[in-house]
C-alpha atoms as a PDB file:
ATOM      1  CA  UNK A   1      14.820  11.313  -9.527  1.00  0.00           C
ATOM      2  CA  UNK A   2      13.269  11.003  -5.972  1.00  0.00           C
ATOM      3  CA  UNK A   3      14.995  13.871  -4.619  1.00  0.00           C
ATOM      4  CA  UNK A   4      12.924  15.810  -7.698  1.00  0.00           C
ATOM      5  CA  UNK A   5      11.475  18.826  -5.543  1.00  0.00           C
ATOM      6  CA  UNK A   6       7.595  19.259  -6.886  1.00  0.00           C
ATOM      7  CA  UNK A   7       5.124  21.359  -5.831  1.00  0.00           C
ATOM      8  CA  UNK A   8       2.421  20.122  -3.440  1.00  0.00           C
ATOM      9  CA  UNK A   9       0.683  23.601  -1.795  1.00  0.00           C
ATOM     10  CA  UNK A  10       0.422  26.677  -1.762  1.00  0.00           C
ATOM     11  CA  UNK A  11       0.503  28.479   1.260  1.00  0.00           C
ATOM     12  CA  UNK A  12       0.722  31.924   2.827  1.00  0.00           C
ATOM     13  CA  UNK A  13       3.827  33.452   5.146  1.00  0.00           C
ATOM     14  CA  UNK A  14       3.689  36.550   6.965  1.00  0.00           C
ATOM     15  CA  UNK A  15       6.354  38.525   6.083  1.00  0.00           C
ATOM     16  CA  UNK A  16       6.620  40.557   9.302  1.00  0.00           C
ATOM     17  CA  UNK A  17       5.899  43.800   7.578  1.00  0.00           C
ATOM     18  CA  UNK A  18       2.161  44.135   7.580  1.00  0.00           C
ATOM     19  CA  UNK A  19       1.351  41.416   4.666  1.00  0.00           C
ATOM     20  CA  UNK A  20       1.215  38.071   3.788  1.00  0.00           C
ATOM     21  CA  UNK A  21       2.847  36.607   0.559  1.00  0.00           C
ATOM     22  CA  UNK A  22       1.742  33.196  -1.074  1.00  0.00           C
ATOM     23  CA  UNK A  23       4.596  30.536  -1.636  1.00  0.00           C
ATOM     24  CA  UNK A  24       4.326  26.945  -3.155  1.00  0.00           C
ATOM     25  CA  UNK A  25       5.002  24.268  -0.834  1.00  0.00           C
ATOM     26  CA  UNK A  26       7.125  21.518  -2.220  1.00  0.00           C
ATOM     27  CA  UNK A  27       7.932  17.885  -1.711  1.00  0.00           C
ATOM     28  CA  UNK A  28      10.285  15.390  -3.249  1.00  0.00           C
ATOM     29  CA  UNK A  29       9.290  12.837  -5.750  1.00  0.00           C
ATOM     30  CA  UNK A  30      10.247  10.152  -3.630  1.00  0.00           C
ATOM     31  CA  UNK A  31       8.323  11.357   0.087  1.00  0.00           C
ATOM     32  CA  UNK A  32       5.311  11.341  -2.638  1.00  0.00           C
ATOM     33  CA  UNK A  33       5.114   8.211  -4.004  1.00  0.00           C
ATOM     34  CA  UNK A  34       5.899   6.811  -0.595  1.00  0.00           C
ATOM     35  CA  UNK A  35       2.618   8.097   0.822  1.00  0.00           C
ATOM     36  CA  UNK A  36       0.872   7.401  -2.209  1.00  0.00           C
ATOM     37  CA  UNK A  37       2.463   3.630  -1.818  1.00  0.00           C
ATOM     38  CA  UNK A  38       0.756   3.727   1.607  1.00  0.00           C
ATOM     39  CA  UNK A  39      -2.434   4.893   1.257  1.00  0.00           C
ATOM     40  CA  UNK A  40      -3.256   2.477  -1.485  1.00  0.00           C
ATOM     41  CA  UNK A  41      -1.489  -0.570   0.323  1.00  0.00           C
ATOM     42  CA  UNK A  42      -4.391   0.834   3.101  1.00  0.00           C
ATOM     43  CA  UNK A  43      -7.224   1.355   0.806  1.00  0.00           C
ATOM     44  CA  UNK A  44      -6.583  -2.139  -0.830  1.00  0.00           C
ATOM     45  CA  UNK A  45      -6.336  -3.659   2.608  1.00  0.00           C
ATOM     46  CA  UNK A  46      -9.680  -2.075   3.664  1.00  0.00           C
ATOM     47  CA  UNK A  47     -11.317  -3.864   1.132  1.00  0.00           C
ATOM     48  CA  UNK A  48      -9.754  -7.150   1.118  1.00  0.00           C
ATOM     49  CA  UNK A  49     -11.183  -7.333   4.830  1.00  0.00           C
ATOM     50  CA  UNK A  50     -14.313  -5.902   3.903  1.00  0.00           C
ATOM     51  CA  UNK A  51     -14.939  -8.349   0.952  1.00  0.00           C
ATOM     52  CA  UNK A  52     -13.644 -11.010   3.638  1.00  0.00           C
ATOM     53  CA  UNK A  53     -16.565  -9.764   5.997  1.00  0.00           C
ATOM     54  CA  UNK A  54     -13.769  -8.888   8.542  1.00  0.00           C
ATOM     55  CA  UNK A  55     -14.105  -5.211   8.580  1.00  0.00           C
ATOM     56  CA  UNK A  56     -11.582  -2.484   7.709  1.00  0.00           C
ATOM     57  CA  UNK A  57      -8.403  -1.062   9.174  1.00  0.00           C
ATOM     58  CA  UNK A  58      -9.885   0.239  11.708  1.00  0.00           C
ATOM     59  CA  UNK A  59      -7.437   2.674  13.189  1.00  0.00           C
ATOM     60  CA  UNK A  60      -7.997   3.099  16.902  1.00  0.00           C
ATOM     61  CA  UNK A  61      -8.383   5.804  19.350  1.00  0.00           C
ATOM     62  CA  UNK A  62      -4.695   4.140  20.488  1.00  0.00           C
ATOM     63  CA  UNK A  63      -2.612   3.689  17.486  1.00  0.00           C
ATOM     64  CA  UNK A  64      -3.961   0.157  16.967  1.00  0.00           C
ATOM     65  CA  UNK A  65      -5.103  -1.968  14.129  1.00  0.00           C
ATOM     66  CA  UNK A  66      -7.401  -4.726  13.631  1.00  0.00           C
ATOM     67  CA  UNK A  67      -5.764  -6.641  10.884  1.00  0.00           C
ATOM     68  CA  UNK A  68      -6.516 -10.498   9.505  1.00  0.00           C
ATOM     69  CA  UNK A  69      -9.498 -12.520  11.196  1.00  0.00           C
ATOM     70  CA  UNK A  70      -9.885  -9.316  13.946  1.00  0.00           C
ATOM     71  CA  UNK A  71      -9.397 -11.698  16.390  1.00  0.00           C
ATOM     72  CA  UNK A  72      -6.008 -10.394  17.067  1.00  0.00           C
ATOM     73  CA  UNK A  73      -4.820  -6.450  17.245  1.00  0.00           C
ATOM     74  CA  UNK A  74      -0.764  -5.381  15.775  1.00  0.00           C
ATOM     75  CA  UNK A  75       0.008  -2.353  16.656  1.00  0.00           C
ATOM     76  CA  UNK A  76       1.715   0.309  14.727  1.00  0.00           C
ATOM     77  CA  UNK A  77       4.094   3.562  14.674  1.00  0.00           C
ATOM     78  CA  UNK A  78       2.656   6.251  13.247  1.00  0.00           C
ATOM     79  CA  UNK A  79       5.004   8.153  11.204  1.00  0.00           C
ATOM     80  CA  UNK A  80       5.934  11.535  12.321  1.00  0.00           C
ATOM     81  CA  UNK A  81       4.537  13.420   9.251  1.00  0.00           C
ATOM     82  CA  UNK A  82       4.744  17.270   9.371  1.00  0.00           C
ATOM     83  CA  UNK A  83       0.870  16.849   8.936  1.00  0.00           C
ATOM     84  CA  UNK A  84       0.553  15.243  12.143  1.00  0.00           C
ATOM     85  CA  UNK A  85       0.503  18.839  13.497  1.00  0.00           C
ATOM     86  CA  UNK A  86       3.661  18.507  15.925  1.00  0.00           C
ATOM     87  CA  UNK A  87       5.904  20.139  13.130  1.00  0.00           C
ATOM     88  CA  UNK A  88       3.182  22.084  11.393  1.00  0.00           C
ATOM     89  CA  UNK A  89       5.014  25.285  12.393  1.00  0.00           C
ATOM     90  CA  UNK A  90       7.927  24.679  10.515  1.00  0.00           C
ATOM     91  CA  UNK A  91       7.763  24.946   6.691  1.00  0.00           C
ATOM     92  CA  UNK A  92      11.355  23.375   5.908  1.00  0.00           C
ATOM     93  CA  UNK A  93       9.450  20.052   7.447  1.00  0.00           C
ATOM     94  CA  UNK A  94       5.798  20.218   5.691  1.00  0.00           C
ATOM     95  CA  UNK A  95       5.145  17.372   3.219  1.00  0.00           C
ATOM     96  CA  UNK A  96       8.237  15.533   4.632  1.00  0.00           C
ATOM     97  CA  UNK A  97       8.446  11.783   6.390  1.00  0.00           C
ATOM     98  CA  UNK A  98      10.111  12.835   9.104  1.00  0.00           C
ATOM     99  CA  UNK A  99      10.802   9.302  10.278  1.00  0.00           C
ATOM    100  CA  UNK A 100      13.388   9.297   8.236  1.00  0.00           C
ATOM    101  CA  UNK A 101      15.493  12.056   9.221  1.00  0.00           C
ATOM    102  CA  UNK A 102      18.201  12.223  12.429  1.00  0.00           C
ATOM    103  CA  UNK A 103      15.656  13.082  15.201  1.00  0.00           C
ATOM    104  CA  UNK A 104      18.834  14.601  16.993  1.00  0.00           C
ATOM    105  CA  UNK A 105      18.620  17.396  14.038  1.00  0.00           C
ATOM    106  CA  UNK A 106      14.924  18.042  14.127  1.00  0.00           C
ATOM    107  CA  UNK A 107      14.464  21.337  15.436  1.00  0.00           C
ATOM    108  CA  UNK A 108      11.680  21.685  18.019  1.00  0.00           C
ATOM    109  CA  UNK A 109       8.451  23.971  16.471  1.00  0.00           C
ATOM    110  CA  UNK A 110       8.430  25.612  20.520  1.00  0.00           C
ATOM    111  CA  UNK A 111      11.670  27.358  19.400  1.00  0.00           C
ATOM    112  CA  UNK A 112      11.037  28.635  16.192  1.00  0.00           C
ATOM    113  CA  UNK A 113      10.623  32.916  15.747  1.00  0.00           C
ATOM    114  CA  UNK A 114       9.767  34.075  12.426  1.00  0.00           C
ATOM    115  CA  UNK A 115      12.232  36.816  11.575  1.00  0.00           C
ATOM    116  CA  UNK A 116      11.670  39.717   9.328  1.00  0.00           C
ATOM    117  CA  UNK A 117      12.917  40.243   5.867  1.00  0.00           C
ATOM    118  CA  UNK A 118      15.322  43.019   5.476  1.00  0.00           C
ATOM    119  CA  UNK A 119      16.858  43.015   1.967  1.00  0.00           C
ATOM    120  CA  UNK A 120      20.191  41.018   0.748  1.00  0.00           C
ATOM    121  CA  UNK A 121      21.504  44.783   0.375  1.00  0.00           C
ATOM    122  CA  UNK A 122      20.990  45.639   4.118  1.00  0.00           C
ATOM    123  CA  UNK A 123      23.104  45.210   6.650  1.00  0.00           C
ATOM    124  CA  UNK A 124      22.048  42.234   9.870  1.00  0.00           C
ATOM    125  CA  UNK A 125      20.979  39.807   7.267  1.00  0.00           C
ATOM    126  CA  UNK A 126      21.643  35.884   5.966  1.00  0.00           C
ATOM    127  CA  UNK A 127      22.441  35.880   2.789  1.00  0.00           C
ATOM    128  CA  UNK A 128      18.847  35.688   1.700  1.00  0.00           C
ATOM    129  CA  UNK A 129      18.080  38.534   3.131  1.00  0.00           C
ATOM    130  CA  UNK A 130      16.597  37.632   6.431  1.00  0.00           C
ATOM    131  CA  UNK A 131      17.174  39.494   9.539  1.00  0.00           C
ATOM    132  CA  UNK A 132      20.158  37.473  11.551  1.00  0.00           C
ATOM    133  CA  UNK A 133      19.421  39.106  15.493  1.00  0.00           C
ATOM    134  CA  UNK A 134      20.284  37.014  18.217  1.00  0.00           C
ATOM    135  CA  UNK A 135      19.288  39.413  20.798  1.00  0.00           C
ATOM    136  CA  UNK A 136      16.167  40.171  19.174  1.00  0.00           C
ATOM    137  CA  UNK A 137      15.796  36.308  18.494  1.00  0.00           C
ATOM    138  CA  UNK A 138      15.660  35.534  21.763  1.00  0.00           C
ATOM    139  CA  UNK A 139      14.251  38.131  23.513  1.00  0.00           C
ATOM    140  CA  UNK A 140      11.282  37.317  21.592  1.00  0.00           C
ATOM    141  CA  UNK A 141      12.028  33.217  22.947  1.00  0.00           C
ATOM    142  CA  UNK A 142      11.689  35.042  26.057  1.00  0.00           C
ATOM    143  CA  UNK A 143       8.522  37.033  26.113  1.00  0.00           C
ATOM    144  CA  UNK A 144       6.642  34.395  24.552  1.00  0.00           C
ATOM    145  CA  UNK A 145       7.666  31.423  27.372  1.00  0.00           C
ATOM    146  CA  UNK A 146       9.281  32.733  30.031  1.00  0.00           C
ATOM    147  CA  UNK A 147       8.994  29.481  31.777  1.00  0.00           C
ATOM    148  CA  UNK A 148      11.785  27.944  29.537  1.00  0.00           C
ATOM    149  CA  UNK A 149      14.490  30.394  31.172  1.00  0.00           C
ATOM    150  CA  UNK A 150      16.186  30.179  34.387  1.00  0.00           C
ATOM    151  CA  UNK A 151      16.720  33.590  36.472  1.00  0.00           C
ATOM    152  CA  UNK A 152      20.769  33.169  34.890  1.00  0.00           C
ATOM    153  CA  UNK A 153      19.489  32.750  31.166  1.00  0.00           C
ATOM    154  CA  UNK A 154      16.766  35.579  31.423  1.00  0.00           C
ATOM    155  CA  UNK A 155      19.542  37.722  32.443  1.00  0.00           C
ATOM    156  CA  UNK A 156      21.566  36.588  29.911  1.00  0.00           C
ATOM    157  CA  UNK A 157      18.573  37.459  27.289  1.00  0.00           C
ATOM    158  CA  UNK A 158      18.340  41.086  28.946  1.00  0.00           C
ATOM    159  CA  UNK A 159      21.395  41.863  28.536  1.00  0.00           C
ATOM    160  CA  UNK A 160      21.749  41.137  25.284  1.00  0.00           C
ATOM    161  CA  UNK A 161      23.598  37.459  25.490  1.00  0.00           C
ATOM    162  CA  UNK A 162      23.152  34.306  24.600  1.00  0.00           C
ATOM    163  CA  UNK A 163      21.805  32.144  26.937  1.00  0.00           C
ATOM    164  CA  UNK A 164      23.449  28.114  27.533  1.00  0.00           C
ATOM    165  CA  UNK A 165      21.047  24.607  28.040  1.00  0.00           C
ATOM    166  CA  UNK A 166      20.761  24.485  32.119  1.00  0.00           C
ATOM    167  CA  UNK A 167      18.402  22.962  34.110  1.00  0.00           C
ATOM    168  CA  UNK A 168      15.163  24.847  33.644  1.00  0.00           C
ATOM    169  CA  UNK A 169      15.457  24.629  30.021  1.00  0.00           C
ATOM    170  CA  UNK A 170      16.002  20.573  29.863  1.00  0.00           C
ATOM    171  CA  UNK A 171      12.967  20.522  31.731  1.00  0.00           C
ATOM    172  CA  UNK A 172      10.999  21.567  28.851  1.00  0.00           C
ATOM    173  CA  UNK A 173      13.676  20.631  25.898  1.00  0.00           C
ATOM    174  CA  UNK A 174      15.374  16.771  27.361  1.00  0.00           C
ATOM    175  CA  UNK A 175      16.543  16.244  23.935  1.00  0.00           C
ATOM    176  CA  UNK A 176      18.989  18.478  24.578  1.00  0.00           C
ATOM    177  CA  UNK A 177      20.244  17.321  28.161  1.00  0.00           C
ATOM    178  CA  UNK A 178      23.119  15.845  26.654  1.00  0.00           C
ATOM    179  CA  UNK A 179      24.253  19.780  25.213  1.00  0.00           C
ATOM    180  CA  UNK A 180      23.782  21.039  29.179  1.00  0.00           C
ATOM    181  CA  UNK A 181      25.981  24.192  29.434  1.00  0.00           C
ATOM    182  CA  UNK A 182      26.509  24.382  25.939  1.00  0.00           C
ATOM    183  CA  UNK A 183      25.714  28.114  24.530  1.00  0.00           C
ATOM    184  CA  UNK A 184      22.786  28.757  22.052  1.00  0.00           C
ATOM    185  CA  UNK A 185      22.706  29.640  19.149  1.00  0.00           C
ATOM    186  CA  UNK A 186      19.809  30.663  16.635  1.00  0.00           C
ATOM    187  CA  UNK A 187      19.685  28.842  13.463  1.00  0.00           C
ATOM    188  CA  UNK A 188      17.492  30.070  10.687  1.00  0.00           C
ATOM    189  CA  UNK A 189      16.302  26.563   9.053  1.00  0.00           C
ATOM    190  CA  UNK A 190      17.122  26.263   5.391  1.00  0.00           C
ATOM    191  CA  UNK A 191      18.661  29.744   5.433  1.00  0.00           C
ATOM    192  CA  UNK A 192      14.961  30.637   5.438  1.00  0.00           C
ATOM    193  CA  UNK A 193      12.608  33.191   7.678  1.00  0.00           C
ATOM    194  CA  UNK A 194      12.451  30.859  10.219  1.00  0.00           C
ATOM    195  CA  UNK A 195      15.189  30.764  13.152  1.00  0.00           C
ATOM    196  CA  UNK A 196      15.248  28.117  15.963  1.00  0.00           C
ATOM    197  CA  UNK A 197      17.457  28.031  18.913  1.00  0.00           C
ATOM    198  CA  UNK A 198      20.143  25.341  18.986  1.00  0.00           C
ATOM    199  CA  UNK A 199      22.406  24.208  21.421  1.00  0.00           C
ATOM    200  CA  UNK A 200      26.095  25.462  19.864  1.00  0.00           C
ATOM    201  CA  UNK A 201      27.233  22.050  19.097  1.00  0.00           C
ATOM    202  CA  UNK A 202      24.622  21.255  16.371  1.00  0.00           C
ATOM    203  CA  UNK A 203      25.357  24.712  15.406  1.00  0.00           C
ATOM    204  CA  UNK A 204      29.488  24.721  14.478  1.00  0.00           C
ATOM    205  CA  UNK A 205      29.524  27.694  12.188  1.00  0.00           C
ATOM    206  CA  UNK A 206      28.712  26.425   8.804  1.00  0.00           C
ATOM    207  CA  UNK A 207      28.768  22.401   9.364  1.00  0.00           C
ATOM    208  CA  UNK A 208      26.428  20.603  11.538  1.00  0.00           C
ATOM    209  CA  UNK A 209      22.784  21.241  10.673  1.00  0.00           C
ATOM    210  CA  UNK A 210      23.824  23.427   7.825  1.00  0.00           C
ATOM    211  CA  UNK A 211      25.095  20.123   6.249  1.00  0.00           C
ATOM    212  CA  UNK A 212      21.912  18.265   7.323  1.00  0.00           C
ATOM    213  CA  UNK A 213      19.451  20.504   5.859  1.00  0.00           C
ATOM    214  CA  UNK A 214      21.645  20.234   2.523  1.00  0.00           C
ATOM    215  CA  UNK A 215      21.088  16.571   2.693  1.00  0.00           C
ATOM    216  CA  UNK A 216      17.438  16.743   3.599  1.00  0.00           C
ATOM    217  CA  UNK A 217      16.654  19.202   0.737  1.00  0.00           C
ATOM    218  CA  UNK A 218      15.253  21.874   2.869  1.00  0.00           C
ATOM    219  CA  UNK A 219      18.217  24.610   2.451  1.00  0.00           C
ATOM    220  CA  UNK A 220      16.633  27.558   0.314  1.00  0.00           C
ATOM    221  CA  UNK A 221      13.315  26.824   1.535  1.00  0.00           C
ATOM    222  CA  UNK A 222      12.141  30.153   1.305  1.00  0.00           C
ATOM    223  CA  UNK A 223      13.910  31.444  -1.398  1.00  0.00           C
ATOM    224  CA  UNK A 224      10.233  31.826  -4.080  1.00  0.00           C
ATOM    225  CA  UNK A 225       9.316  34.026  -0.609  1.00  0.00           C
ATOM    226  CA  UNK A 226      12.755  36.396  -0.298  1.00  0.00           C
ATOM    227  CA  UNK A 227      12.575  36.823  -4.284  1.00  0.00           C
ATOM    228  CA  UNK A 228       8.871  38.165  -4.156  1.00  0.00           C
ATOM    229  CA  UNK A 229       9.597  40.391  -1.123  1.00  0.00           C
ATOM    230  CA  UNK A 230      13.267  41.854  -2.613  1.00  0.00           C
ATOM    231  CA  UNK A 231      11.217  42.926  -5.551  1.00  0.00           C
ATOM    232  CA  UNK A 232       8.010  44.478  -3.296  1.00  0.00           C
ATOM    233  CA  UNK A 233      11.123  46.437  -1.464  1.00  0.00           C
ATOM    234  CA  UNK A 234      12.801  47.471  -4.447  1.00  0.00           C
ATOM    235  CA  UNK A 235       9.493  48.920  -6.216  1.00  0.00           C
ATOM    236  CA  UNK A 236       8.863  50.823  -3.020  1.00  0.00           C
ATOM    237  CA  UNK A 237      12.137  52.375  -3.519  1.00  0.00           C
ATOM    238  CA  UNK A 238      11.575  53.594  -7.081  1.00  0.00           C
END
């Protein structure tokens, strides 16, 4: 029952080809009722203090909160919600507690290219029918920060291979310094529209974060968006 998907949004996606297509944005039954859980253990705190004379929650400029008398401050983590607008880019991730998932299998929103949608009858495509392009992939990685490549991996990119995790790109990416000299690869999350570079070892074919996504619920994440776009192609073609 909490792994129930339901619908929470509805949101646009730009397809790539000149037009943007709404989707419904879902969560799991569980992820909801745990913010709900929080919000009103909040609000109900709130006015305990406030009925006590001892002011609200107060959440700080610095992550703290006045709790109790307010004569003493406990800090808190705040949870790494897609919301929180770190992981807004990636759709697989919206709605989602991410505090709960591997952080080793997060991917990281810098990363991510939206590819276009081809057809599941056309050749260069994921089974959903997104385009799978390395080259293009990461030639795009490249125009768009060409500080995160080395002179080796931006020849690499020109020339139409992949490039590995060196130096220069550990600077920017140190989650990944453990991966150095591993190839890339580009991953599109949930077998969606989205594709993400990952070092090769998260990447083994079709284990690693193929698996995780399966577990997290995110795999066919864009599937209501691939269905509406096959049938736009094929009434173009009639």
């Amino acid at each position: 029952m909490k792994n129930t998907p339901i619908p929470v949004a509805v949101r646009t996606v730009d397809t790539g080809i000149g037009m943007k297509l709404p989707y419904i944005e879902s969560s799991t039954v569980g992820e909801v009722a745990g913010k709900f859980s929080k919000a009103s253990t909040a609000a109900k705190d709130d006015a305990y203090q406030f009925a006590k004379g001892s002011g609200g929650s107060g959440v700080s400029k610095v992550g703290s909160v006045a709790k109790g008398t307010g004569n003493k401050e406990e800090t808190f983590t705040v949870p790494k919600w897609s919301n929180d607008g770190k992981y807004d880019k990636v759709r697989g991730y919206r709605g989602r507690d991410l505090t709960k998932y591997d952080e080793e299998y997060l991917v990281d929103p810098r990363l991510v290219v939206e590819m276009n949608f081809k057809g599941k009858t056309n050749s260069g495509t994921n089974a959903a029918g997104w385009e799978r392009n390395a080259k293009k992939f990461f030639n795009t990685l490249l125009k768009s920060n060409p500080e995160f490549w080395s002179a080796e991996n931006t020849a690499l990119i020109k020339r139409g291979r992949v490039p590995i995790v060196d130096e220069q790109f550990i600077k920017y990416f140190s989650q990944y310094k453990e991966y150095i000299k591993d190839p890339m690869r580009h991953h599109h999350i949930g077998e969606g529209g989205q594709a993400v570079a990952l070092p090769k070892s998260l990447h083994p074919g079709y284990g690693g974060i193929h698996n995780v996504e399966k577990e997290w619920g995110i795999t066919g994440i864009d599937d209501e968006i691939a269905t509406r776009l096959e049938t736009f192609i094929n009434n173009l073609r009639r």
